[in-house]
Protein backbone atom coordinates (compact mmCIF):
# COMPACT_ATOMS: atom_id res chain seq x y z
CA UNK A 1 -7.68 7.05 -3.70
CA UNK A 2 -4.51 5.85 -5.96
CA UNK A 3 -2.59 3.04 -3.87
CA UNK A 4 1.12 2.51 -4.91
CA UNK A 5 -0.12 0.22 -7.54
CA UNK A 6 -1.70 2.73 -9.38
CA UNK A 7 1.54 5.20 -9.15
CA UNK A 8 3.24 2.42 -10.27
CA UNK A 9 1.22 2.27 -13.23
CA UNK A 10 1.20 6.08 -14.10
CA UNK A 11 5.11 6.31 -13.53
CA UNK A 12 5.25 3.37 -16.05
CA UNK A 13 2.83 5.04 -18.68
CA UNK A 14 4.55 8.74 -18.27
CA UNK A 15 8.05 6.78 -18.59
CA UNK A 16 6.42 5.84 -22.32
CA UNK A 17 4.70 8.93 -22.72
CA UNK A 18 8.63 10.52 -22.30
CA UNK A 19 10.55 9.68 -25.44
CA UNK A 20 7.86 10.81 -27.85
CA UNK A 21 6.94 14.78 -25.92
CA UNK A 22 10.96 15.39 -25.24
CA UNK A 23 11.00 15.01 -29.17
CA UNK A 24 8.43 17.12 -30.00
CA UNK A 25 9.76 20.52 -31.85
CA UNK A 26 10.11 23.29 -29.81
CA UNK A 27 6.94 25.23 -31.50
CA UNK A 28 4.83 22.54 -31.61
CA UNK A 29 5.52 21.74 -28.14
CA UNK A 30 4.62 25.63 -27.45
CA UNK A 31 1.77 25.51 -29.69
CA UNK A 32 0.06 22.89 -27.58
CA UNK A 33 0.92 24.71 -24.39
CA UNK A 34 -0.48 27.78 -25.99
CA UNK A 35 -3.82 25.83 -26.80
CA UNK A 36 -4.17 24.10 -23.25
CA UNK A 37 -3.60 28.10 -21.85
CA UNK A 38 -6.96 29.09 -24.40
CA UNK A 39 -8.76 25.59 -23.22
CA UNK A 40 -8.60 26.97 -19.79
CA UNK A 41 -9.34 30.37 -20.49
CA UNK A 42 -12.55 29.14 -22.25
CA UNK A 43 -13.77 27.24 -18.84
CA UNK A 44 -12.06 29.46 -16.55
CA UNK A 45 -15.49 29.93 -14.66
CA UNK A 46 -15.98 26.51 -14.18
CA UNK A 47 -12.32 26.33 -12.47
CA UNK A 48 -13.44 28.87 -10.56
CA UNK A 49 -16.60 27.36 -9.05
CA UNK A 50 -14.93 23.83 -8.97
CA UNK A 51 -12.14 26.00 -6.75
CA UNK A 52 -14.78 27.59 -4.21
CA UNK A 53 -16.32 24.23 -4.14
CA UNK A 54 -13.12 22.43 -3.00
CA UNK A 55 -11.23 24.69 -1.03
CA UNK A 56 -13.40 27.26 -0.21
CA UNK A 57 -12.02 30.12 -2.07
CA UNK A 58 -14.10 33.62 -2.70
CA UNK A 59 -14.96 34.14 -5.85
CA UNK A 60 -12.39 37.00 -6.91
CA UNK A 61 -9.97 34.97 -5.33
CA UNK A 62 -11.15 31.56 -7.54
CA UNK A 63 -11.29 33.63 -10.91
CA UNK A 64 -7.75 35.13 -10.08
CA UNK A 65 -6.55 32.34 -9.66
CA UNK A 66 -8.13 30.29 -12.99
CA UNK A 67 -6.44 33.31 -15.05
CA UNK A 68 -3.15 32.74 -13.41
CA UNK A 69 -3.52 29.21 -14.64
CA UNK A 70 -3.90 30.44 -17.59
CA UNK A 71 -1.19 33.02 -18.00
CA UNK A 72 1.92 30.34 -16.55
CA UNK A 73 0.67 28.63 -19.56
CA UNK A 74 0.95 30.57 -21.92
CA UNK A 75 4.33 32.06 -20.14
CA UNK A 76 6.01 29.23 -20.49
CA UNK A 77 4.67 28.27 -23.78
CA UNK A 78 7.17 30.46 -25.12
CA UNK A 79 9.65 29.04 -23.03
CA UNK A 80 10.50 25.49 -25.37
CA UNK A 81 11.98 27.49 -28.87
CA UNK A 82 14.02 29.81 -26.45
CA UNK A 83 15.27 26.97 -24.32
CA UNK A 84 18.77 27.81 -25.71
CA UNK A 85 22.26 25.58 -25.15
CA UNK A 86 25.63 27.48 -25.41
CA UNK A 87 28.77 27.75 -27.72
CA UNK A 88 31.69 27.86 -25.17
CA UNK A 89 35.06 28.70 -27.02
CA UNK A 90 37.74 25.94 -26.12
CA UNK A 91 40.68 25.01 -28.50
CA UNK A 92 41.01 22.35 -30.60
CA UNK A 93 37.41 21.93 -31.53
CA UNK A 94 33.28 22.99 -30.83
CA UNK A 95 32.01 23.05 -27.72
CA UNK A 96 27.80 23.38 -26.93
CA UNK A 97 25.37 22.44 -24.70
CA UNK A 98 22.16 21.71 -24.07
CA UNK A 99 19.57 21.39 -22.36
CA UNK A 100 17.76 18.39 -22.01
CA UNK A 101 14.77 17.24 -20.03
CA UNK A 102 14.83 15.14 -16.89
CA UNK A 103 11.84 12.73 -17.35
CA UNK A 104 9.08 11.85 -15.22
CA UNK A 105 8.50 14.89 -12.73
CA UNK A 106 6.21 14.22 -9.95
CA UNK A 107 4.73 17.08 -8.50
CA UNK A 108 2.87 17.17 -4.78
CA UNK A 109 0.59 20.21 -4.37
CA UNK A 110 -0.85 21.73 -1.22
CA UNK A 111 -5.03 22.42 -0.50
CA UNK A 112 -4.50 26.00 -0.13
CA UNK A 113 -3.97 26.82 -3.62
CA UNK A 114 -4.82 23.85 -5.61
CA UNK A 115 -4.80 24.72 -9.13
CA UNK A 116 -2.13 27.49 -9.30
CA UNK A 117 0.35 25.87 -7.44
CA UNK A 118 -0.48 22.55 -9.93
CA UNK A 119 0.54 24.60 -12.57
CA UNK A 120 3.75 26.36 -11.34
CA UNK A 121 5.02 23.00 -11.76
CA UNK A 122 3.34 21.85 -14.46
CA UNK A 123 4.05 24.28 -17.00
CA UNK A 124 7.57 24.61 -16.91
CA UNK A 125 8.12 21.07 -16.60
CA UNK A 126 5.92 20.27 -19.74
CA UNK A 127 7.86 23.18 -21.65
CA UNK A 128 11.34 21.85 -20.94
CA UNK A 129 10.19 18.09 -22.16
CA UNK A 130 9.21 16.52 -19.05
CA UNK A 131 6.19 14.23 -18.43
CA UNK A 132 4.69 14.65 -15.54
CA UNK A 133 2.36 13.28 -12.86
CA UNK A 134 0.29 15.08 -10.32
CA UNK A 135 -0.46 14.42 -6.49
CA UNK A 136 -3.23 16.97 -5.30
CA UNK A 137 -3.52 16.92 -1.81
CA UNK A 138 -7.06 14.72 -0.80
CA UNK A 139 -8.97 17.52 0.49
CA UNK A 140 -8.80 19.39 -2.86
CA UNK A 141 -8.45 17.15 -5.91
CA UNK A 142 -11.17 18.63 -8.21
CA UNK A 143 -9.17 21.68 -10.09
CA UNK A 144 -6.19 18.85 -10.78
CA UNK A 145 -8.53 16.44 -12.26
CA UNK A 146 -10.08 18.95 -14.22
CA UNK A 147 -7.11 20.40 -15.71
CA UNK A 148 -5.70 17.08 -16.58
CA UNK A 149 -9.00 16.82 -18.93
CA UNK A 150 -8.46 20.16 -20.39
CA UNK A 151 -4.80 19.06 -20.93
CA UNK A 152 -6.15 16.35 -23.57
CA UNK A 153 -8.66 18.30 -24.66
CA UNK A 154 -5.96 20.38 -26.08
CA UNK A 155 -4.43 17.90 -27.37
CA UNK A 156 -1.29 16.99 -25.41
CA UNK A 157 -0.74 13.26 -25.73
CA UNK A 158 -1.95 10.34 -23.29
CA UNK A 159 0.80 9.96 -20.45
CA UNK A 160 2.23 13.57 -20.72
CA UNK A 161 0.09 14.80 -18.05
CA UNK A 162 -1.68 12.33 -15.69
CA UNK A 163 -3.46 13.48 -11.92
CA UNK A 164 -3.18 10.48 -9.54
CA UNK A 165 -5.40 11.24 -6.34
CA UNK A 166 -4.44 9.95 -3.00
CA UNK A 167 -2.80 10.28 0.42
CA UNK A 168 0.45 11.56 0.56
CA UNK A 169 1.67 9.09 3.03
CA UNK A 170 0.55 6.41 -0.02
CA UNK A 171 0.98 8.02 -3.29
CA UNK A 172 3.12 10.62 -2.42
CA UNK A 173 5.50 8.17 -0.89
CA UNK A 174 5.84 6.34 -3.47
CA UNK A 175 6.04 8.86 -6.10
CA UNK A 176 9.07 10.09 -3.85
CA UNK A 177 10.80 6.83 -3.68
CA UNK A 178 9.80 5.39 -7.24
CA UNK A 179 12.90 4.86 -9.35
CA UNK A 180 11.75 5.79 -12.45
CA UNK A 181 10.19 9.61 -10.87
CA UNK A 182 13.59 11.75 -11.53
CA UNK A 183 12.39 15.00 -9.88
CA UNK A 184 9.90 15.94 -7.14
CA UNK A 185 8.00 19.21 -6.81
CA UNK A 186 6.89 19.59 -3.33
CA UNK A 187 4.79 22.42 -1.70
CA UNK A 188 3.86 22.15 1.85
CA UNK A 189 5.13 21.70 5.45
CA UNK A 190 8.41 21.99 5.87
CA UNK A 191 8.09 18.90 8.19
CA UNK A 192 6.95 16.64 5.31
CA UNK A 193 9.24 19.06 3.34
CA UNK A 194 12.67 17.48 5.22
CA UNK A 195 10.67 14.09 4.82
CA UNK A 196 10.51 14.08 0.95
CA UNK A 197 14.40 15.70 0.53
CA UNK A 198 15.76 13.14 3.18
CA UNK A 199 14.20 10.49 1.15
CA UNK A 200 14.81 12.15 -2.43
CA UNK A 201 18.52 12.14 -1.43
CA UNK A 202 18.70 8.13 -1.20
CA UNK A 203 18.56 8.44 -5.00
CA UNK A 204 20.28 11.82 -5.44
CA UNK A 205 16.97 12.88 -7.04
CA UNK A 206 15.79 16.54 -7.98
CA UNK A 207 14.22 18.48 -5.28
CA UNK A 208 12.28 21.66 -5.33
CA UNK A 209 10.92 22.65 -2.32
CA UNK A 210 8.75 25.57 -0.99
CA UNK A 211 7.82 25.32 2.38
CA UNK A 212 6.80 27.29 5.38
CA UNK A 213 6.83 30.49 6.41
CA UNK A 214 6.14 33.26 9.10
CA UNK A 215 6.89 36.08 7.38
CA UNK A 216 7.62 39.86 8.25
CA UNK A 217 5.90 43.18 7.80
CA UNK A 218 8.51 45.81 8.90
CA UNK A 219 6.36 48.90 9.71
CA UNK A 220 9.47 52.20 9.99
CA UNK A 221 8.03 55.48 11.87
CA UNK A 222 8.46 57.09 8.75
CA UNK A 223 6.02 54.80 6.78
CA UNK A 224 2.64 55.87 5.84
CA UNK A 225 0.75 54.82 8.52
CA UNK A 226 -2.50 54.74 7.55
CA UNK A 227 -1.96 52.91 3.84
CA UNK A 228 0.25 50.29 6.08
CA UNK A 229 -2.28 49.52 8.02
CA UNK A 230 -5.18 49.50 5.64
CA UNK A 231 -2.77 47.10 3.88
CA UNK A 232 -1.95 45.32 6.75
CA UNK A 233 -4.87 42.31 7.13
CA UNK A 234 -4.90 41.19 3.73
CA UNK A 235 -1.53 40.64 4.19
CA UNK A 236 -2.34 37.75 6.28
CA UNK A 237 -5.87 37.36 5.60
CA UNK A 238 -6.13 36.78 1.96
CA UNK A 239 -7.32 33.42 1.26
CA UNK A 240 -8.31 33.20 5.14
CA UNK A 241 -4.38 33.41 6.07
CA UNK A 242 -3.94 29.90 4.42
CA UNK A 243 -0.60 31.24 2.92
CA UNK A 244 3.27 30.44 2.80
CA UNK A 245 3.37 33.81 2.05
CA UNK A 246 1.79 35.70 4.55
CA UNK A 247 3.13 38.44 7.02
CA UNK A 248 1.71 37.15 9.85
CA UNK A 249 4.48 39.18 12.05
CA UNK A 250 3.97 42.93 12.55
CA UNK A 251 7.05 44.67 13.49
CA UNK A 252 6.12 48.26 14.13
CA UNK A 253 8.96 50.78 15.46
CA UNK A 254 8.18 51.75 18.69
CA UNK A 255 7.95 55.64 18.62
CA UNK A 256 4.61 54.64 16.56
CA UNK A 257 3.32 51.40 17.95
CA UNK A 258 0.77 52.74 19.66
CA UNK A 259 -0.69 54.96 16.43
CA UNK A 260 -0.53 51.99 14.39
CA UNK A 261 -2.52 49.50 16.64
CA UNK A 262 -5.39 51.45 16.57
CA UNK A 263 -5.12 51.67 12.73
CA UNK A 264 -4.57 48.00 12.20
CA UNK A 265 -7.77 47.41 14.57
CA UNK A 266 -10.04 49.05 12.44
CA UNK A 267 -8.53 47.87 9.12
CA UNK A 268 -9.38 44.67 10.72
CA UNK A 269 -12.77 45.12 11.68
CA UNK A 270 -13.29 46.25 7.73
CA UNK A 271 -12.49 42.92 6.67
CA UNK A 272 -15.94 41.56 5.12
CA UNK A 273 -15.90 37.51 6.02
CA UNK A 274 -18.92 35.01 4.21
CA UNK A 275 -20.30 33.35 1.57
CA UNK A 276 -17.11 32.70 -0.74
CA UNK A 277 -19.53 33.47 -3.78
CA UNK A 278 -20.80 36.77 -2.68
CA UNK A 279 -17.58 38.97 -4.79
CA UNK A 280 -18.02 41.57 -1.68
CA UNK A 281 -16.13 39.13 0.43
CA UNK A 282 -12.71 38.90 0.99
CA UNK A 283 -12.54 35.75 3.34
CA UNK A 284 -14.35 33.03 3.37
CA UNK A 285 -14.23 29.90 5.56
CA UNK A 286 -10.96 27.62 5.94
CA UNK A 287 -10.97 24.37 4.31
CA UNK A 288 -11.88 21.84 7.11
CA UNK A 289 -13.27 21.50 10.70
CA UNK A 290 -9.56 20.21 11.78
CA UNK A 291 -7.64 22.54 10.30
CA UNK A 292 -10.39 25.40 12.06
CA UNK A 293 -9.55 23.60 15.12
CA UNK A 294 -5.79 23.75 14.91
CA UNK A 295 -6.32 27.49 14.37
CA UNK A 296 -8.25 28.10 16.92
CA UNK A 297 -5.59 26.26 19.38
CA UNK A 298 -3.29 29.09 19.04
CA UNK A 299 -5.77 31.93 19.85
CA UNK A 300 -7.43 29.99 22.74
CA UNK A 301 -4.97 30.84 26.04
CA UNK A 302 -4.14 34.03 23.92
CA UNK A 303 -5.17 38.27 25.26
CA UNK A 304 -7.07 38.90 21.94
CA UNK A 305 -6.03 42.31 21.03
CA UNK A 306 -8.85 42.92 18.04
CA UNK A 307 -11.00 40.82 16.14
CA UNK A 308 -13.25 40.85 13.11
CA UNK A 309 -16.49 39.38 12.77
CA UNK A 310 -17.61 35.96 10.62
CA UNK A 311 -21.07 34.29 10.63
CA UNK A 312 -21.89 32.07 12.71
CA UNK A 313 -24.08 29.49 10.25
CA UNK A 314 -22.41 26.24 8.43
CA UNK A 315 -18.73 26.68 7.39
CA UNK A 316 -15.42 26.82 9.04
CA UNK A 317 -15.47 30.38 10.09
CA UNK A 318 -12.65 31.78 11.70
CA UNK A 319 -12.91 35.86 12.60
CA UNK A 320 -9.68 37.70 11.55
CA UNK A 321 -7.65 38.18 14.58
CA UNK A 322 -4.90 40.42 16.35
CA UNK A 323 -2.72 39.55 18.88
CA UNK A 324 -0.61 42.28 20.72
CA UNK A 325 3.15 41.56 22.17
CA UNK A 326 2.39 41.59 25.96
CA UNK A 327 4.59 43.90 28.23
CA UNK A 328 7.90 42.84 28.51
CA UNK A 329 7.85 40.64 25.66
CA UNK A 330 11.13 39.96 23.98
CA UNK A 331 11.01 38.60 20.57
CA UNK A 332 14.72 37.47 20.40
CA UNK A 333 14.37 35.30 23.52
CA UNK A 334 13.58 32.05 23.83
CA UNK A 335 10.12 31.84 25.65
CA UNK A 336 6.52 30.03 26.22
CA UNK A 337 2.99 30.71 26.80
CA UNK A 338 0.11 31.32 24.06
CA UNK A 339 1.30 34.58 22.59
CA UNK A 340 5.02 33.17 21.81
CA UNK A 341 3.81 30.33 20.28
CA UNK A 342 1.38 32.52 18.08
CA UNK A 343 4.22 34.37 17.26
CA UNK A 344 6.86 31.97 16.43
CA UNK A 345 4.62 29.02 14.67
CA UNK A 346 3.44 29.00 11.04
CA UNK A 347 -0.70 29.17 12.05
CA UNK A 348 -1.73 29.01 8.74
CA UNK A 349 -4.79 30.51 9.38
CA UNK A 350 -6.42 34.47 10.17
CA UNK A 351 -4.27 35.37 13.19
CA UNK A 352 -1.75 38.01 12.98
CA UNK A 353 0.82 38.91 15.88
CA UNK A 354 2.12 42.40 16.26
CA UNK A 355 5.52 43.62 18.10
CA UNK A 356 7.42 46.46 18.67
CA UNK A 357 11.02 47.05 17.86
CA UNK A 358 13.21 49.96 18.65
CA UNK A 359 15.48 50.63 15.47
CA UNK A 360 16.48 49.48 11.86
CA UNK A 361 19.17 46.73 13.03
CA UNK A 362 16.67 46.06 16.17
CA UNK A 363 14.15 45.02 13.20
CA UNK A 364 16.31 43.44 10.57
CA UNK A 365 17.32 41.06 14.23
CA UNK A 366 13.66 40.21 14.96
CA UNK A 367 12.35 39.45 11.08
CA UNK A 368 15.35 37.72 10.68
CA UNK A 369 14.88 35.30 13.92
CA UNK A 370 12.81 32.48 12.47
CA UNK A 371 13.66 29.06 10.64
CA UNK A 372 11.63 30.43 7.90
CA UNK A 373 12.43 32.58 4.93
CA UNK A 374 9.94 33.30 2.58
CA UNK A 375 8.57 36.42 1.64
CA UNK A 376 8.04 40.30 3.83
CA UNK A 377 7.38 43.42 3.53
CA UNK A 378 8.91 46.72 4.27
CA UNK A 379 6.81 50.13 4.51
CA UNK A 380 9.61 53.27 4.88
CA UNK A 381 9.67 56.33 2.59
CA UNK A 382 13.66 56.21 3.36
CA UNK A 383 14.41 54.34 -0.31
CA UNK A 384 18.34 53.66 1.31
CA UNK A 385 16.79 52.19 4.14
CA UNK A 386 14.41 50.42 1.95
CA UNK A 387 17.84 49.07 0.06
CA UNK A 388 19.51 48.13 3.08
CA UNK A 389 16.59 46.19 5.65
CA UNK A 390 16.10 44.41 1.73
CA UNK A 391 18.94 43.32 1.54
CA UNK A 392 19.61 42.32 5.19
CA UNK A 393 16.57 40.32 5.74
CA UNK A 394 16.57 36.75 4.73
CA UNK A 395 13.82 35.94 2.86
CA UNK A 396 13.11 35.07 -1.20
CA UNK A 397 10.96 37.25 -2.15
CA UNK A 398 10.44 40.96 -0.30
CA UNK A 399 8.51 44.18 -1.29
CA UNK A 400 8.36 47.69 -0.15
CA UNK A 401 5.63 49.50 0.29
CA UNK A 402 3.31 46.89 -0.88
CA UNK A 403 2.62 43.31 0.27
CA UNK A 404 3.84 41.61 -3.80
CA UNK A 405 5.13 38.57 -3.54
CA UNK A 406 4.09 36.12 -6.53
CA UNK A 407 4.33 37.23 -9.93
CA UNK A 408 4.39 34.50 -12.71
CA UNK A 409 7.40 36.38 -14.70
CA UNK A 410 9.86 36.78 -11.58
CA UNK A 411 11.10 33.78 -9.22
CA UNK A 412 9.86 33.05 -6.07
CA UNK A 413 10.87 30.42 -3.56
CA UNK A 414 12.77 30.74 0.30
CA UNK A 415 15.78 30.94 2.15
CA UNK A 416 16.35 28.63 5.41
CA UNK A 417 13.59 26.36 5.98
CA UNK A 418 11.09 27.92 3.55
CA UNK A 419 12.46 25.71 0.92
CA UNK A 420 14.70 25.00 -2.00
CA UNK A 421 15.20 26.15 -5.55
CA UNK A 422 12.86 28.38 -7.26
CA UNK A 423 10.03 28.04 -9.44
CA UNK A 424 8.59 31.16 -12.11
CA UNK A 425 9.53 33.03 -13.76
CA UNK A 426 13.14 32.30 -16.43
CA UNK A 427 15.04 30.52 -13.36
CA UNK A 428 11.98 27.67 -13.22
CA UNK A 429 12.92 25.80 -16.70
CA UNK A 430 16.43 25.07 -15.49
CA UNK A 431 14.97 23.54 -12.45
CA UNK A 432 13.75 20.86 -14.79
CA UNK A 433 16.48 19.91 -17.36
CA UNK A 434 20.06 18.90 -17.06
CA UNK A 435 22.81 20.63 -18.66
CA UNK A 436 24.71 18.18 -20.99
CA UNK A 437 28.28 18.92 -22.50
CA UNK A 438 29.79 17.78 -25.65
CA UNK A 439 32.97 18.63 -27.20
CA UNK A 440 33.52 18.10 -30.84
CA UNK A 441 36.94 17.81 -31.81
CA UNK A 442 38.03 20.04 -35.24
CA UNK A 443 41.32 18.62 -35.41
């Protein structure tokens, strides 16, 4: 585990490392993002196992997510020869800018999805110039390391991309408050979240943020029922509901509430938990006995509406779970007891709480009433009231009819407390340079 010593010493080699990669052309600097993309695509099994081994990940999950590795890669490899200035008229003379890299970027990623998250940083940080320097979170360090490897294996040069294991409150820290780190990339809590942008603001550093969540799945009376609820668990189940992203609130309109619980119940009951290498699973365990255990503290005290089955051997098996809104719950109140607390906190885990609501502005009210703002989903066949509860619920990133929310070509990030800035897709590069003017006078 790196002390601040060591994070001293990779800030100091990156801050070599800089001059040399900002000045590499724009297709050679795509050429050797294009080869690192092939370098992982030729071991993207092995990132895979090392993946399942770390964090626990199923298989289809694991490969998934090597090839998504793979494809920011080569994404923004064709992001450096299109990283284009501007020619703004102005009298008396030229004016242009451009845009030029930052410098060291530090970036701090989660356990729950080690090497993609890595690389939504990575990538477009490397295109735009930057070196950069990589804080995997202890539990899952394995992916990082490996990467970094493949990274010189394809060539890049010594310093441009370095992986410095530790804790966060030790490495992270001081990657935060090091003078020389001009930009910090920081997934997780948005308790450490506030932490790292309080701190960050001392030196007026870069920030991007993307934090919690408790997001929304609006269920209309005009929805397809039974494709919203087949839908439903994986929703908030995928990767054993260890996701910012998922809809871990239910809003169903009340006219079919009690249709769609039934549903839902069975969906869940479908929902094949074991072995993370067996590719007929769809959840395997979650990633440590503490983090089981903070799980399981929300669904202790709570009326258990439905449940799934998981085995019962070694692992940190947690059966995919539904809680119901009790009678006479009121999700715009302020309130107590196990089911609120289910209901309002970011579980992080295979536990999904479903409520009623009575109209479209009753809904928009109750996805809307959280400190998060991250992603949803919306199941109508009305496409204007599709437009409108889009539009009116705040959240980054939103789909109808389908539970999308990450695509490597399109941004994603959150309103409120779910974070700041964006990273994919064309709005990610500017997140890592700085727009320079100069005027050049013709007279």
């Amino acid at each position: 585990m790196a002390d601040a010593a060591e994070v001293d010493r990779a800030v100091e080699r990156a801050r070599r490392a800089f001059p040399a990669w900002s000045a590499v052309a724009p297709g050679e600097r795509a050429r050797l993002l294009r080869r690192f993309a092939q370098v992982v695509e030729d071991h993207a099994e092995e990132l895979a196992r090392l993946e399942i081994t770390g964090a626990g990940h199923t298989i289809g999950n694991a490969r998934w997510e090597a090839g998504n590795v793979r494809d920011v890669l080569n994404f923004y490899a064709g992001a450096p020869e299109r990283n284009h200035g501007r020619q703004i008229p102005v009298p008396g003379g030229v004016d242009v800018t451009f845009a030029e890299p930052l410098g060291v970027v530090g970036i701090i990623v989660p356990w729950n999805f080690p090497m993609v998250v890595m690389t939504w940083g990575v990538a477009p940080a490397l295109a735009a110039g930057n070196t950069v320097i990589v804080k995997p979170a202890e539990w899952t360090p394995l992916t990082a390391l490996r990467l970094a490897e493949l990274a010189l294996e394809a060539g890049l040069p010594e310093g441009v991309l370095q992986v410095v294991p530790g804790e966060g409150e030790v490495a992270g820290a001081r990657l935060v408050e090091h003078p020389d780190v001009r930009k910090i990339v920081f997934t997780g809590s948005t308790e450490v979240g506030r932490l790292i942008g309080a701190k960050a603001a001392e030196q007026v550093k870069r920030v991007t943020l993307e934090l919690g969540g408790k997001s929304a799945n609006i269920v209309f009376a005009d929805a397809d029922l039974d494709r919203a609820a087949e839908s439903a668990p994986m929703a908030v189940f995928d990767n054993s509901g260890q996701d910012c992203c998922a809809r871990s609130r239910i809003l169903v309109e009340r006219s079919v509430y009690d249709d769609f619980l039934p549903r839902l119940s069975q969906a869940v009951r479908e929902v094949k938990v074991g072995d993370p290498n067996d590719p007929a699973n769809q959840m395997g365990p979650l990633v440590s006995a503490e983090h089981r255990e903070r799980v399981a503290s929300f669904v202790t005290d709570a009326e258990v509406y439905a449940a799934g089955s998981c085995p019962d051997g070694p692992g940190y098996w947690f059966a995919p779970t539904v809680l119901a809104a009790p009678d006479g719950f009121d999700p715009l109140a302020p309130g107590s007891g196990a089911f609120h607390r289910a209901y309002t906190e970011e579980i992080f885990g295979p536990v999904v709480s479903v409520v009623p609501f009575d109209d479209e502005e009753h809904a928009v009210r109750i996805a809307n009433h959280t400190a998060y703002g991250l992603s949803g989903s919306i199941w109508t066949r009305d496409v204007g009231r599709a437009l409108r509860v889009a539009r009116a619920v705040e959240a980054g990133n939103l789909s109808v009819n389908s539970h999308s929310s990450v695509r490597y070509w399109t941004p994603f990030g959150g309103f409120k407390q779910s974070g700041l800035g964006r990273e994919l897709g064309p709005d990610a590069l500017s997140a890592f340079t700085e727009t320079k003017n100069v005027f050049i006078a013709t007279e």
